[in-house]
N, C-alpha and C. Protein backbone atom coordinates (compact mmCIF):
# COMPACT_ATOMS: atom_id res chain seq x y z
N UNK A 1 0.84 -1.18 0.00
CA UNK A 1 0.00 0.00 0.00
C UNK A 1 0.88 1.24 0.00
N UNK A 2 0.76 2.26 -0.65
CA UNK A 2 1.68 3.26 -0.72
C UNK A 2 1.39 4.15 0.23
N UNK A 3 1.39 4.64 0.74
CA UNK A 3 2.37 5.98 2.18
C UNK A 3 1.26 7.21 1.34
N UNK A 4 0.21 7.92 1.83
CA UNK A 4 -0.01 8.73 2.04
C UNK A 4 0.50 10.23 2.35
N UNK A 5 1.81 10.41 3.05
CA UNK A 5 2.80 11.12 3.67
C UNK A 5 3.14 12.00 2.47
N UNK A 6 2.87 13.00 2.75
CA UNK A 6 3.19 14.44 1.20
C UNK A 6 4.92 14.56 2.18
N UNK A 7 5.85 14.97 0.94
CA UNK A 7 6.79 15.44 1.14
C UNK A 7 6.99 16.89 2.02
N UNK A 8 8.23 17.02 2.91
CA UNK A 8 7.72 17.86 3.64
C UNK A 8 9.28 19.01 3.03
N UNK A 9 8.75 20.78 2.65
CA UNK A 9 9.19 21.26 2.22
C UNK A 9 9.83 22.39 2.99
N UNK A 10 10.67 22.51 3.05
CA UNK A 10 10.94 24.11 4.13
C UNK A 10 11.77 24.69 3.44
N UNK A 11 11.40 25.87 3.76
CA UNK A 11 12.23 27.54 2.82
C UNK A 11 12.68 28.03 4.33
N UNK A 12 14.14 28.28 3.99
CA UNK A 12 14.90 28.61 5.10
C UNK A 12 15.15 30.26 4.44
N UNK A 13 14.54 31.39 5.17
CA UNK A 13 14.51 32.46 4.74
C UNK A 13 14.84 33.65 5.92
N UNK A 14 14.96 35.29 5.50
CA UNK A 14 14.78 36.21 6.53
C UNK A 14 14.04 37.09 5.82
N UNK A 15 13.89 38.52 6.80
CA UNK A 15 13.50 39.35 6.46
C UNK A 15 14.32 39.97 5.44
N UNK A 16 13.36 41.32 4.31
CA UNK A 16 14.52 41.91 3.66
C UNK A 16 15.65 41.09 2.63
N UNK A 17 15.28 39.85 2.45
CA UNK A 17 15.83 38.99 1.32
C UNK A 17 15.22 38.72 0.04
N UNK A 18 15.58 39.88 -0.80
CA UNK A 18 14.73 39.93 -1.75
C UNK A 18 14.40 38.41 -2.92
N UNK A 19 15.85 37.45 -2.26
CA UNK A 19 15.86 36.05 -3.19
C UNK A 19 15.47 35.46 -2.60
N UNK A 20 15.08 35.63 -1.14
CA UNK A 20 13.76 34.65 0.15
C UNK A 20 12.66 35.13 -0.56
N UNK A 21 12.11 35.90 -1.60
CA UNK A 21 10.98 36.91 -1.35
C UNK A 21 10.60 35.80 -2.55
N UNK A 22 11.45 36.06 -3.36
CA UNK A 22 11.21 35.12 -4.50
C UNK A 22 11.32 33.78 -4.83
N UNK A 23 11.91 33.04 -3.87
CA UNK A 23 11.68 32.13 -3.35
C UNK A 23 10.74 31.28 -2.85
N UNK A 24 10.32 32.20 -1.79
CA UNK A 24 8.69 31.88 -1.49
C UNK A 24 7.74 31.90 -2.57
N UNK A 25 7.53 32.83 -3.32
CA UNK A 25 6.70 33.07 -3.92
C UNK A 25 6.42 31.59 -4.93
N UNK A 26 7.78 31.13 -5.41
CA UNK A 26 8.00 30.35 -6.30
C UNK A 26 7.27 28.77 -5.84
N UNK A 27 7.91 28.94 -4.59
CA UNK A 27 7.03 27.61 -3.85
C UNK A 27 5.61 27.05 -3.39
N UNK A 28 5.77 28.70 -3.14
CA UNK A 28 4.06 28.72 -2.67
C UNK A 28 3.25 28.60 -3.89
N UNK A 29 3.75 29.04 -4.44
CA UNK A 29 3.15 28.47 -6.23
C UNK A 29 2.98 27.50 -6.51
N UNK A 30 3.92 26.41 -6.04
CA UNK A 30 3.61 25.31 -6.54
C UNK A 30 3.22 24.14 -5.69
N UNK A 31 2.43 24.53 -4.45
CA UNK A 31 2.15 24.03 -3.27
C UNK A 31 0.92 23.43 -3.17
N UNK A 32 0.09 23.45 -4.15
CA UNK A 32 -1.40 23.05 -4.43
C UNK A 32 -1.13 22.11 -5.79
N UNK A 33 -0.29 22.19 -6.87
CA UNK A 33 0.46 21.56 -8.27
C UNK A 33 0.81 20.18 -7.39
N UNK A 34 1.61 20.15 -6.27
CA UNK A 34 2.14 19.26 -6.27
C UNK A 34 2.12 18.69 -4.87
N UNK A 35 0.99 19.15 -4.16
CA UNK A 35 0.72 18.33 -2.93
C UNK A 35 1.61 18.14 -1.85
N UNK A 36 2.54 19.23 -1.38
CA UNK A 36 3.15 18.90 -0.26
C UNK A 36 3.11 19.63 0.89
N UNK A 37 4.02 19.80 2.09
CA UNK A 37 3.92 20.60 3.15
C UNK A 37 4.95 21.02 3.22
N UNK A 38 4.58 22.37 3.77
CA UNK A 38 5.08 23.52 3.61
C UNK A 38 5.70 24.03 4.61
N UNK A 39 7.14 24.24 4.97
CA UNK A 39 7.34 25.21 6.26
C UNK A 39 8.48 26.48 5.92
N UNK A 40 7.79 27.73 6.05
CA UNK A 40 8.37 29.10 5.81
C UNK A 40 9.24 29.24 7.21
N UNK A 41 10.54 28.98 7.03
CA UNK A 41 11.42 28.72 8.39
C UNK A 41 12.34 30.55 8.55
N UNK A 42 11.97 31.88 9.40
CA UNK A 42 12.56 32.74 9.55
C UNK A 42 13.52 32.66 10.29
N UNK A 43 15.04 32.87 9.62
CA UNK A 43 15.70 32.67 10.66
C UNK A 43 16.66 33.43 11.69
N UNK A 44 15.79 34.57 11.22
CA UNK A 44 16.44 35.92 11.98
C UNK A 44 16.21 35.65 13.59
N UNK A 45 17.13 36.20 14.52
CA UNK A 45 17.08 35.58 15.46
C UNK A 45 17.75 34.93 15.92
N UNK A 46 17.42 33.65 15.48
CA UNK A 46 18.15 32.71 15.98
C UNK A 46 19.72 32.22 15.54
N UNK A 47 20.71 32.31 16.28
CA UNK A 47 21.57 31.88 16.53
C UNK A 47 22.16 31.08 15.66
N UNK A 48 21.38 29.83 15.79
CA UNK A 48 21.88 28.23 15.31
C UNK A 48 21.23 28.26 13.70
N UNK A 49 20.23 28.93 13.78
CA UNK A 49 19.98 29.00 12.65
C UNK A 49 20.80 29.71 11.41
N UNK A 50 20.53 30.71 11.79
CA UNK A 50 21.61 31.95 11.24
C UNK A 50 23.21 31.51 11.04
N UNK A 51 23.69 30.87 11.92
CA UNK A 51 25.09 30.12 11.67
C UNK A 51 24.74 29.29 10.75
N UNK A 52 23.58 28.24 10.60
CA UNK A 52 23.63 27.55 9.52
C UNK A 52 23.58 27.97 8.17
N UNK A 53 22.48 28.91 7.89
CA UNK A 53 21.95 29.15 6.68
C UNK A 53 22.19 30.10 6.45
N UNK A 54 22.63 31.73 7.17
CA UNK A 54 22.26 33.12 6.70
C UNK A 54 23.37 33.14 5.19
N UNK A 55 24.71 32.76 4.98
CA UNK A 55 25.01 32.57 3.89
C UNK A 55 24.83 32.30 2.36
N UNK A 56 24.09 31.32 2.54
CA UNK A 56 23.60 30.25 1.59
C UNK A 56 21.54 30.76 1.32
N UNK A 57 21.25 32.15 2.01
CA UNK A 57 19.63 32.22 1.48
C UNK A 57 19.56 32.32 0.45
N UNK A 58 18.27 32.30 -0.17
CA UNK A 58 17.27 31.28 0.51
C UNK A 58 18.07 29.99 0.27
N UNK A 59 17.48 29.07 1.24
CA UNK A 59 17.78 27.71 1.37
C UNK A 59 16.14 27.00 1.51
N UNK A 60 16.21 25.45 0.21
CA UNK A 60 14.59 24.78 0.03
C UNK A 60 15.47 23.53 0.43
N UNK A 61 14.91 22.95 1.63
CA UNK A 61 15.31 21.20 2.07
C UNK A 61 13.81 20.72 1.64
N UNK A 62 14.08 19.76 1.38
CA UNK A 62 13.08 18.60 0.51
C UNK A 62 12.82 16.90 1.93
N UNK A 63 12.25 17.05 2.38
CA UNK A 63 12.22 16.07 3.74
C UNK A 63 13.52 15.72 4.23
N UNK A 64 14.49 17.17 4.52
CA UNK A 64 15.39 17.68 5.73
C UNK A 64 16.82 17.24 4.45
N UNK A 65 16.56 17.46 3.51
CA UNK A 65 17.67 17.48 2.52
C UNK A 65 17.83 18.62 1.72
N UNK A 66 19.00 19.68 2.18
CA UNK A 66 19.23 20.77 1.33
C UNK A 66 19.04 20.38 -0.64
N UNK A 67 18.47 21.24 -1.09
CA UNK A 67 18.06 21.00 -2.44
C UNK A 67 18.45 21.96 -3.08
N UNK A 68 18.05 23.16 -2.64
CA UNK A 68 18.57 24.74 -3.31
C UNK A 68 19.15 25.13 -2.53
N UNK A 69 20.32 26.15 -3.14
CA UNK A 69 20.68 27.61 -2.22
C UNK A 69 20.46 28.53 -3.45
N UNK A 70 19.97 29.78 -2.97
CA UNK A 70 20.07 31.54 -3.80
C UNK A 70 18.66 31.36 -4.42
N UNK A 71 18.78 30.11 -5.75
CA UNK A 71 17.29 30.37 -6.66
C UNK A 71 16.99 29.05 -6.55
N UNK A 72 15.74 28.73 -6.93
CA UNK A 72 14.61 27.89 -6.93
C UNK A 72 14.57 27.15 -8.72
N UNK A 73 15.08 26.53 -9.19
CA UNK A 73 14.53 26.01 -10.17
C UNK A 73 13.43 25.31 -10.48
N UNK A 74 12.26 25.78 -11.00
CA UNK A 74 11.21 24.95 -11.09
C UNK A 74 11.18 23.56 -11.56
N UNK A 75 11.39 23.63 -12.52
CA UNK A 75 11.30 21.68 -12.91
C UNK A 75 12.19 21.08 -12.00
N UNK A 76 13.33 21.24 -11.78
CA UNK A 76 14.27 20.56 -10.47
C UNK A 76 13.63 20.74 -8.82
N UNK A 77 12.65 21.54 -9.22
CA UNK A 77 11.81 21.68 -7.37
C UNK A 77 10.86 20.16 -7.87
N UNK A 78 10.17 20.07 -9.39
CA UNK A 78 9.26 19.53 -9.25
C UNK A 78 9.44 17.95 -9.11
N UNK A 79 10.75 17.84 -9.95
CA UNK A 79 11.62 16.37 -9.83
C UNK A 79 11.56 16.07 -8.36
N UNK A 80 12.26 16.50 -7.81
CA UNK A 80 13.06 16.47 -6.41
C UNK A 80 11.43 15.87 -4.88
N UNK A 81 10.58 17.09 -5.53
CA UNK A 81 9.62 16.44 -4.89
C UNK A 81 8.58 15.21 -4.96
N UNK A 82 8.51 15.21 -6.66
CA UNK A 82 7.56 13.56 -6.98
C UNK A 82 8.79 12.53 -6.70
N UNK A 83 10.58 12.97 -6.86
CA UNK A 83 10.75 11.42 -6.06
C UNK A 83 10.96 11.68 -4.25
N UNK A 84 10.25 12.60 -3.59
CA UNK A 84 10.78 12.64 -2.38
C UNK A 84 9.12 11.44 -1.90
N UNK A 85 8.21 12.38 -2.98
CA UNK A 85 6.54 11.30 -2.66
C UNK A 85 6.78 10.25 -3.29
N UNK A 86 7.75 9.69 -3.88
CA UNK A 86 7.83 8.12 -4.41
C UNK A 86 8.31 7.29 -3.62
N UNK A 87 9.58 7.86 -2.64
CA UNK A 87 10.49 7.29 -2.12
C UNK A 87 9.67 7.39 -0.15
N UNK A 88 8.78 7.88 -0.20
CA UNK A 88 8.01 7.48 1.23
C UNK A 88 6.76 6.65 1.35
């Protein structure tokens, strides 16, 4: 029986990032196309976060696997996610 479980997507972003801005936009676009979940992760603030990612924004992990840094390629978002829902 196959897994129900939508791939789970997070945009590692801040404020004032005009390639977080577009980023989002890009995802959230395609968030109803392709059935998954969504987490808009800000990481201003925090510490651990900010050491990880503020370099490399925007940052898209695909069920906790960095996928993008800077831009979003669409057909490679859309790959990445029908095998992240194949492979659960």
């Amino acid at each position: 029986m196959a897994s129900t479980r939508k791939p789970d997507v997070a945009v590692f972003h801040s404020a004032d990032c005009h390639l977080c801005e577009r980023a989002l936009a890009q995802v959230r676009g395609l968030r109803d196309e392709l059935d998954f979940e969504l987490r808009e992760i800000d990481i201003g603030g925090d510490p651990a976060l900010e050491a990880a990612y503020r370099e490399w924004l925007p940052v898209v992990e695909i069920d906790g696997r960095r996928r993008f840094t800077y831009h979003v390629q669409l057909d490679a978002l859309r790959r990445a996610v029908a095998q992240a829902a194949a492979e659960s």
